[in-house]
C-alpha atoms as a PDB file:
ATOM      1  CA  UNK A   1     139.697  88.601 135.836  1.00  0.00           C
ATOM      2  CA  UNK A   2     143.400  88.670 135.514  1.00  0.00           C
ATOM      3  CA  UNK A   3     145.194  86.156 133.440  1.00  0.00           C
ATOM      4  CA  UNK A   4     148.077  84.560 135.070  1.00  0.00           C
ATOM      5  CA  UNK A   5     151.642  84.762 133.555  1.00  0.00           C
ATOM      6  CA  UNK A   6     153.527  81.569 133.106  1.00  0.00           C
ATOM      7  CA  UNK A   7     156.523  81.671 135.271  1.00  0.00           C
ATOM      8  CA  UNK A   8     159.840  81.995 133.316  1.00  0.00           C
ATOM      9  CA  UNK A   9     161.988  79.209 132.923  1.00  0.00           C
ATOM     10  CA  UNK A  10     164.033  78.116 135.931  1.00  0.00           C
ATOM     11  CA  UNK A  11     167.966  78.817 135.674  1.00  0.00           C
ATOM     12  CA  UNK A  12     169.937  75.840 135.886  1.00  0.00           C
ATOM     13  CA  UNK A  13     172.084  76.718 139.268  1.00  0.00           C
ATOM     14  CA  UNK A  14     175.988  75.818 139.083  1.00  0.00           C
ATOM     15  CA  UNK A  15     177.937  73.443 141.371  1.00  0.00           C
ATOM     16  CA  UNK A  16     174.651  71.225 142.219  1.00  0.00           C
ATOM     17  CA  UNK A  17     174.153  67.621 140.884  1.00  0.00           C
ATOM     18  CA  UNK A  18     171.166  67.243 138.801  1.00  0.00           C
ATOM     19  CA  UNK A  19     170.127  64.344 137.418  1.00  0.00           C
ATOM     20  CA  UNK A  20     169.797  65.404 133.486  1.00  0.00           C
ATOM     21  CA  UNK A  21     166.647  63.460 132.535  1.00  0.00           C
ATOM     22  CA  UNK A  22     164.757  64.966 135.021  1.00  0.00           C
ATOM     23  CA  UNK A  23     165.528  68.597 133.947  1.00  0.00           C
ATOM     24  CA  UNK A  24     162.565  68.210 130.918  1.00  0.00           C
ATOM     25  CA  UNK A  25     159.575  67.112 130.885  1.00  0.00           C
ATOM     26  CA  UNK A  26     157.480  64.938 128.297  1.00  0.00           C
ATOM     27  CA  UNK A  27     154.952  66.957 126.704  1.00  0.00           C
ATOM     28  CA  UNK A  28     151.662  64.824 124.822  1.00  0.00           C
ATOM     29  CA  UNK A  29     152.819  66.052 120.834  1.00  0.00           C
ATOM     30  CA  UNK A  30     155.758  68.246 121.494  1.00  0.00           C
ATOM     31  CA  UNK A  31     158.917  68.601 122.154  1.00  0.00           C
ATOM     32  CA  UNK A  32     160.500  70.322 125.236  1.00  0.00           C
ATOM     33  CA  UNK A  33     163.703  72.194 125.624  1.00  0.00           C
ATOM     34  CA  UNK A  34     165.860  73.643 128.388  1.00  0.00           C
ATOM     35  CA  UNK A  35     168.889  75.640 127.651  1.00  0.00           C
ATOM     36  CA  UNK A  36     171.379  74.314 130.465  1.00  0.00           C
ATOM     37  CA  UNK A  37     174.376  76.643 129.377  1.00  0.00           C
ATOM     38  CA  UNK A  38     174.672  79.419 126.739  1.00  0.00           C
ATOM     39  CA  UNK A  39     178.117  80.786 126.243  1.00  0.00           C
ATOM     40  CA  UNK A  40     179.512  82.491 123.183  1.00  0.00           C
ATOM     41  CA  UNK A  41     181.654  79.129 122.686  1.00  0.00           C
ATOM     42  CA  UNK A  42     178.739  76.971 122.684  1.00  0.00           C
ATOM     43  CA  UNK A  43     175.267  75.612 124.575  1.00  0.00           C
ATOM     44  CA  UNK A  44     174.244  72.575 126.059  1.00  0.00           C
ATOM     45  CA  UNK A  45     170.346  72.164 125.929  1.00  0.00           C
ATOM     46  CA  UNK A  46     168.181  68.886 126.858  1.00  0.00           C
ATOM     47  CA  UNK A  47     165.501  67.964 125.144  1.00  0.00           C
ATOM     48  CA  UNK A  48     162.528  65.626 125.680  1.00  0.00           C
ATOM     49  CA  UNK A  49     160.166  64.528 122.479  1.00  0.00           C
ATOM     50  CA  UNK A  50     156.964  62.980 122.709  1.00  0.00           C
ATOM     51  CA  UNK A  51     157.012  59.925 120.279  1.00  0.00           C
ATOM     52  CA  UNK A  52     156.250  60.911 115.992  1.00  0.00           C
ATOM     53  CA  UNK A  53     158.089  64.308 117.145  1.00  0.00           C
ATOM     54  CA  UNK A  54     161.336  65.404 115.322  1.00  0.00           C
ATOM     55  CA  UNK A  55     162.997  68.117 113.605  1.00  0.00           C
ATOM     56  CA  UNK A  56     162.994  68.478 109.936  1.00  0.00           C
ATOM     57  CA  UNK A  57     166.389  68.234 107.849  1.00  0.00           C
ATOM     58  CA  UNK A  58     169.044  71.056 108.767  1.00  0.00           C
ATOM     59  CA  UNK A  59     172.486  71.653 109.151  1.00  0.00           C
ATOM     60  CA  UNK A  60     174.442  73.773 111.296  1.00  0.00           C
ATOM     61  CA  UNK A  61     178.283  75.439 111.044  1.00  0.00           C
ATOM     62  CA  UNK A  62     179.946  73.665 113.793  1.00  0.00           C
ATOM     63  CA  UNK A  63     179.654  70.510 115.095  1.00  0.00           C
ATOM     64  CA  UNK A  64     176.793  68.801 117.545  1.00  0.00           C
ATOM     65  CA  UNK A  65     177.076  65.912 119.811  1.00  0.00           C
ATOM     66  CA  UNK A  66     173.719  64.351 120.769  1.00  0.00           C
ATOM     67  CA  UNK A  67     173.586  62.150 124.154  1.00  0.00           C
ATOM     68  CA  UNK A  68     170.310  60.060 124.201  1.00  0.00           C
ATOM     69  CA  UNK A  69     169.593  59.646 127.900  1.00  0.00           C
ATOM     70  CA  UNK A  70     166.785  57.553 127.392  1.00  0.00           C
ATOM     71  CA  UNK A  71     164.187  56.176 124.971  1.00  0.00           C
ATOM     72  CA  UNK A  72     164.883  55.552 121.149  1.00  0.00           C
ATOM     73  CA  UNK A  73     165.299  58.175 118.057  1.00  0.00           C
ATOM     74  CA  UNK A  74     166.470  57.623 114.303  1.00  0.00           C
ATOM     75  CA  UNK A  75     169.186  60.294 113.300  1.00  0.00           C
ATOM     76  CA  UNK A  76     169.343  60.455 109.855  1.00  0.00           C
ATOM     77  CA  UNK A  77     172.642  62.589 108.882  1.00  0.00           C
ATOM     78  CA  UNK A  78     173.309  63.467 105.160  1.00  0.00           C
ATOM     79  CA  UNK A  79     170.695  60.338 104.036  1.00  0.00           C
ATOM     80  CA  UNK A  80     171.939  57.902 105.829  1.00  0.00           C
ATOM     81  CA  UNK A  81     169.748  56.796 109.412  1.00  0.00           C
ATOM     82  CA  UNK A  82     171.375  55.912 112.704  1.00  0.00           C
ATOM     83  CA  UNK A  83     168.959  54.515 115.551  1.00  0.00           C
ATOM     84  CA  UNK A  84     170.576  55.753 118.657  1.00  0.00           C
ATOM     85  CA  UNK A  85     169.049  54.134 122.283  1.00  0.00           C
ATOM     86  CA  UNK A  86     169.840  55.375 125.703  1.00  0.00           C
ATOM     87  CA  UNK A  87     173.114  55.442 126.538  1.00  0.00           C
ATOM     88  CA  UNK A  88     174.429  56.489 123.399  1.00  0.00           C
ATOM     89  CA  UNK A  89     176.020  59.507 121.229  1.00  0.00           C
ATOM     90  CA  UNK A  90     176.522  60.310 118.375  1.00  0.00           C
ATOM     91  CA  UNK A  91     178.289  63.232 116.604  1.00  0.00           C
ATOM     92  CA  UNK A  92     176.652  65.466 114.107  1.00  0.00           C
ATOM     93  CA  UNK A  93     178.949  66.410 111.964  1.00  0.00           C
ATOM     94  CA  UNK A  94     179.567  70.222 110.986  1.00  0.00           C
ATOM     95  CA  UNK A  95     177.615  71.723 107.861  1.00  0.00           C
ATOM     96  CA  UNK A  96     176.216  68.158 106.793  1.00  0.00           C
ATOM     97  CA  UNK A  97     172.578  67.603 106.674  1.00  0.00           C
ATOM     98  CA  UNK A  98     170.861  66.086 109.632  1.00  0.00           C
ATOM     99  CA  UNK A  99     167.143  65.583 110.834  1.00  0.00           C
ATOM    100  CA  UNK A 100     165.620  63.585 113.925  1.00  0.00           C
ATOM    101  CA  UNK A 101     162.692  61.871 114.666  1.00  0.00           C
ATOM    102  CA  UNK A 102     161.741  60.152 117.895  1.00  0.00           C
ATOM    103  CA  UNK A 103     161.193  55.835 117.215  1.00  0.00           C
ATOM    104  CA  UNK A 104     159.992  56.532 120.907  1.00  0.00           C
ATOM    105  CA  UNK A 105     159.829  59.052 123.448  1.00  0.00           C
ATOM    106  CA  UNK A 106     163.332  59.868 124.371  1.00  0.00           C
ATOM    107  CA  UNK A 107     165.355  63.057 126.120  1.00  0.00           C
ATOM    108  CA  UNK A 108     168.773  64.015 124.901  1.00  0.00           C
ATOM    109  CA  UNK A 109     171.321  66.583 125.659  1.00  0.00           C
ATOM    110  CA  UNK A 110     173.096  68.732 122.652  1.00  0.00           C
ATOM    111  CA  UNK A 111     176.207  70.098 123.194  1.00  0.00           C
ATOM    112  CA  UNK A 112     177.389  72.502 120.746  1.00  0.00           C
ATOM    113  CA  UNK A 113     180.916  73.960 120.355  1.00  0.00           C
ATOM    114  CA  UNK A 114     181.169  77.263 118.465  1.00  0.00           C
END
């Protein structure tokens, strides 16, 4: 018996509306990502994390700006914690240390500018 592939990724089409929270979906224990434009400037990829999910402390060369779209995660950027809901940003600042971890389920989009 063959085993099926999975189908690749879909490729985010230009000049449509899309409604950004429904590009991912939650996964139960993981954390979902979809690369919605990768230039040599920068990307812009959205994210969904199932709740307990995060990423462990980093930092990256250039700055980040992280747009919750829904749901509830605690930022913590060089010690100190910001919750950030829905409906709010927040900047990650260039070559500081930063690490994420979802309160509750949420879905955000990271832009990042080379």
């Amino acid at each position: 018996m063959k085993t099926k592939k999975p189908a690749p990724p879909k490729k985010f089409p230009g000049a449509e509306v899309a409604k950004v929270a429904e590009l991912v979906s939650y996964q139960d224990g993981a954390i979902v990502s979809r690369e919605i434009v990768k230039k040599p400037t920068g990307t812009v990829t959205v994210f969904a994390f199932d709740q307990g999910q995060g990423l462990s402390e980093h930092q990256a060369p250039f700055d980040a700006l992280v747009q919750v779209l829904e749901g509830e995660v605690k930022i913590t950027i060089a010690g100190q914690p910001h919750r950030v809901k829905g409906g709010e940003m927040i900047l990650l600042p260039a070559n500081r240390t930063h690490a994420l971890q979802a309160v509750k389920r949420f879905k955000m989009m990271l832009t990042m500018i080379r």
